[in-house]
C-alpha atoms as a PDB file:
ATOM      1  CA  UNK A   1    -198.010  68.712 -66.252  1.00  0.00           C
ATOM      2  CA  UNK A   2    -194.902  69.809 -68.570  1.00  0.00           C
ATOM      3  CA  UNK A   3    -193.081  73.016 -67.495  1.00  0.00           C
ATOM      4  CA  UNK A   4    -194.228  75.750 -70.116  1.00  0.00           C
ATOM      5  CA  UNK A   5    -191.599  76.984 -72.653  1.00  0.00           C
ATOM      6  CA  UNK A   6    -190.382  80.541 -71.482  1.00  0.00           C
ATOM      7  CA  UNK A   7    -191.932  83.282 -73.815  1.00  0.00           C
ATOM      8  CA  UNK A   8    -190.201  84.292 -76.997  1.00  0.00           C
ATOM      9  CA  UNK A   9    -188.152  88.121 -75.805  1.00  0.00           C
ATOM     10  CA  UNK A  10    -190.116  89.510 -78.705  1.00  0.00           C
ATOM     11  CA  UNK A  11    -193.345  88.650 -77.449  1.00  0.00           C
ATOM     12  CA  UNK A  12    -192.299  89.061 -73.643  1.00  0.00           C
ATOM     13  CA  UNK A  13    -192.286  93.013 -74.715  1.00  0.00           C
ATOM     14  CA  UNK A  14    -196.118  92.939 -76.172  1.00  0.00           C
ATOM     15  CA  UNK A  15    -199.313  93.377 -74.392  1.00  0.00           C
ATOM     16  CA  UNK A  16    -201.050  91.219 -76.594  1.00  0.00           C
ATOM     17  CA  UNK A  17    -201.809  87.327 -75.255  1.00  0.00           C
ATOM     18  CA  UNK A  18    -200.568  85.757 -78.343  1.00  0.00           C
ATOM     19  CA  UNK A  19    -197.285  84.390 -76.777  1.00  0.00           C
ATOM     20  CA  UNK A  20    -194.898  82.409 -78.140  1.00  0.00           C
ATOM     21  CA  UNK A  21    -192.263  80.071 -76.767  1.00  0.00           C
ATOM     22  CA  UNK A  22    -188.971  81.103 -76.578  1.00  0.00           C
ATOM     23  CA  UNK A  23    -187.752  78.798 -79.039  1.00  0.00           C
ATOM     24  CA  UNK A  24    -189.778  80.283 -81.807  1.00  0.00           C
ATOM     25  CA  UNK A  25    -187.685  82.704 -83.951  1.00  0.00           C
ATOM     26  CA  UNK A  26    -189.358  85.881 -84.646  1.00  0.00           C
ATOM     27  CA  UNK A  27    -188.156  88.861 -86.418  1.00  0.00           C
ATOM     28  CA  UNK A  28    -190.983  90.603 -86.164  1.00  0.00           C
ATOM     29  CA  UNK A  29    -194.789  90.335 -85.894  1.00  0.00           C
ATOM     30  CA  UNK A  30    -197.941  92.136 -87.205  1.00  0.00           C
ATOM     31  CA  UNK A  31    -199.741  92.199 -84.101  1.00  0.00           C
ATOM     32  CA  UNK A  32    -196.575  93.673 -82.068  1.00  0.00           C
ATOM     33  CA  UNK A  33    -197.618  96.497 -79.789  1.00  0.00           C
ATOM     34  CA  UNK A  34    -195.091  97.343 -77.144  1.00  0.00           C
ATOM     35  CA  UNK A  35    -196.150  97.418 -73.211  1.00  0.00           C
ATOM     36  CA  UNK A  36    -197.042 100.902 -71.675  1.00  0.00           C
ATOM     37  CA  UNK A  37    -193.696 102.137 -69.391  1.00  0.00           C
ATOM     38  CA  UNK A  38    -194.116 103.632 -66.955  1.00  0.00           C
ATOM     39  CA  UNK A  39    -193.415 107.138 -67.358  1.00  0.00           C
ATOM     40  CA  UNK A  40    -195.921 106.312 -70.094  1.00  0.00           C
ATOM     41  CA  UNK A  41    -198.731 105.030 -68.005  1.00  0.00           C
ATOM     42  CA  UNK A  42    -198.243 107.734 -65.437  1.00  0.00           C
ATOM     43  CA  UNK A  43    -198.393 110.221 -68.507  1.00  0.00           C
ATOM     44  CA  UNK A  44    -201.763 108.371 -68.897  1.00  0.00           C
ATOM     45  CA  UNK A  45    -202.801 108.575 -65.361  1.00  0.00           C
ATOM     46  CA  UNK A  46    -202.547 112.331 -65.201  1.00  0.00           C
ATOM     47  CA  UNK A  47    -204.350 112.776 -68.623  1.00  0.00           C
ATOM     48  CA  UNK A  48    -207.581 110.942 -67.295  1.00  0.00           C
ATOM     49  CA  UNK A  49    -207.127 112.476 -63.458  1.00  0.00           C
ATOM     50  CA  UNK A  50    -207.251 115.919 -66.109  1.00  0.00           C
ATOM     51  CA  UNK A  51    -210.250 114.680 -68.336  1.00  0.00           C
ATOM     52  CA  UNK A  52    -212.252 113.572 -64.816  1.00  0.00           C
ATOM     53  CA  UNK A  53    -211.528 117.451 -63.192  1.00  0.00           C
ATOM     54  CA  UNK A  54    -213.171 118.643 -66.503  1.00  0.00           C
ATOM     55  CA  UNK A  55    -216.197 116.234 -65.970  1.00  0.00           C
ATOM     56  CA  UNK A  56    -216.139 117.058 -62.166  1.00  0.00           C
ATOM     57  CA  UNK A  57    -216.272 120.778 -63.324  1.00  0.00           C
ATOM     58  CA  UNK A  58    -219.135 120.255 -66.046  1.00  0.00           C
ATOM     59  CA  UNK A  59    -221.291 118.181 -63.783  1.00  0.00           C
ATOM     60  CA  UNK A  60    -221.194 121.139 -61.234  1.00  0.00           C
ATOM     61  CA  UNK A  61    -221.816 123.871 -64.003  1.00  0.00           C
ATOM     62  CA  UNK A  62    -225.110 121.783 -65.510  1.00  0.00           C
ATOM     63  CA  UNK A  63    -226.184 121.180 -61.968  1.00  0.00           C
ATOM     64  CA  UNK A  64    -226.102 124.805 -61.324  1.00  0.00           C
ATOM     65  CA  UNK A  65    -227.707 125.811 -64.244  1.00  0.00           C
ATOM     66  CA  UNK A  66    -230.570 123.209 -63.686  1.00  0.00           C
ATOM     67  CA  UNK A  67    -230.386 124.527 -60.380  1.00  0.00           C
ATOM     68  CA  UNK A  68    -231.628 128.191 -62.368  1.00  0.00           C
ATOM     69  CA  UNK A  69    -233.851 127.426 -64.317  1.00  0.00           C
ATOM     70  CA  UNK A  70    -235.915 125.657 -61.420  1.00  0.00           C
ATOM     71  CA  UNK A  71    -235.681 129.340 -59.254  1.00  0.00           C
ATOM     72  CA  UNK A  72    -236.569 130.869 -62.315  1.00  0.00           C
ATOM     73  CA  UNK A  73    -240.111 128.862 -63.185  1.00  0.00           C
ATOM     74  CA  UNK A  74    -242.753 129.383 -61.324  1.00  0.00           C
END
């Protein structure tokens, strides 16, 4: 089995799986979208840790109000 070509730099820096090999010459491509850093993904992290507090806090809220309305019928 042939050694793969390395990947083109351009592509190297994408998170899509369209690579090409590194002796393709790119300037630029449509489909380009840069890999998450990581101060960036960390940034990410904390946003959904934030969003699942809120959830965490709304579950408990419902629950207690289902909770209510259950003393509350007879």
């Amino acid at each position: 089995m042939p050694d793969s070509p390395a990947i083109n730099a351009l592509c190297a820096r994408c998170q899509n799986t369209c690579k090409q090999p590194s002796y393709v010459k790119l300037v630029s491509c449509p489909l380009f979208e840069p890999k998450l850093g990581d101060a960036e993904f960390d940034r990410l992290l904390e946003e959904m840790d934030d969003v699942n507090r809120q959830a965490d806090e709304l579950h408990a809220r419902v629950e207690k109000l289902i909770e209510d309305l259950r003393k509350d019928t007879p």
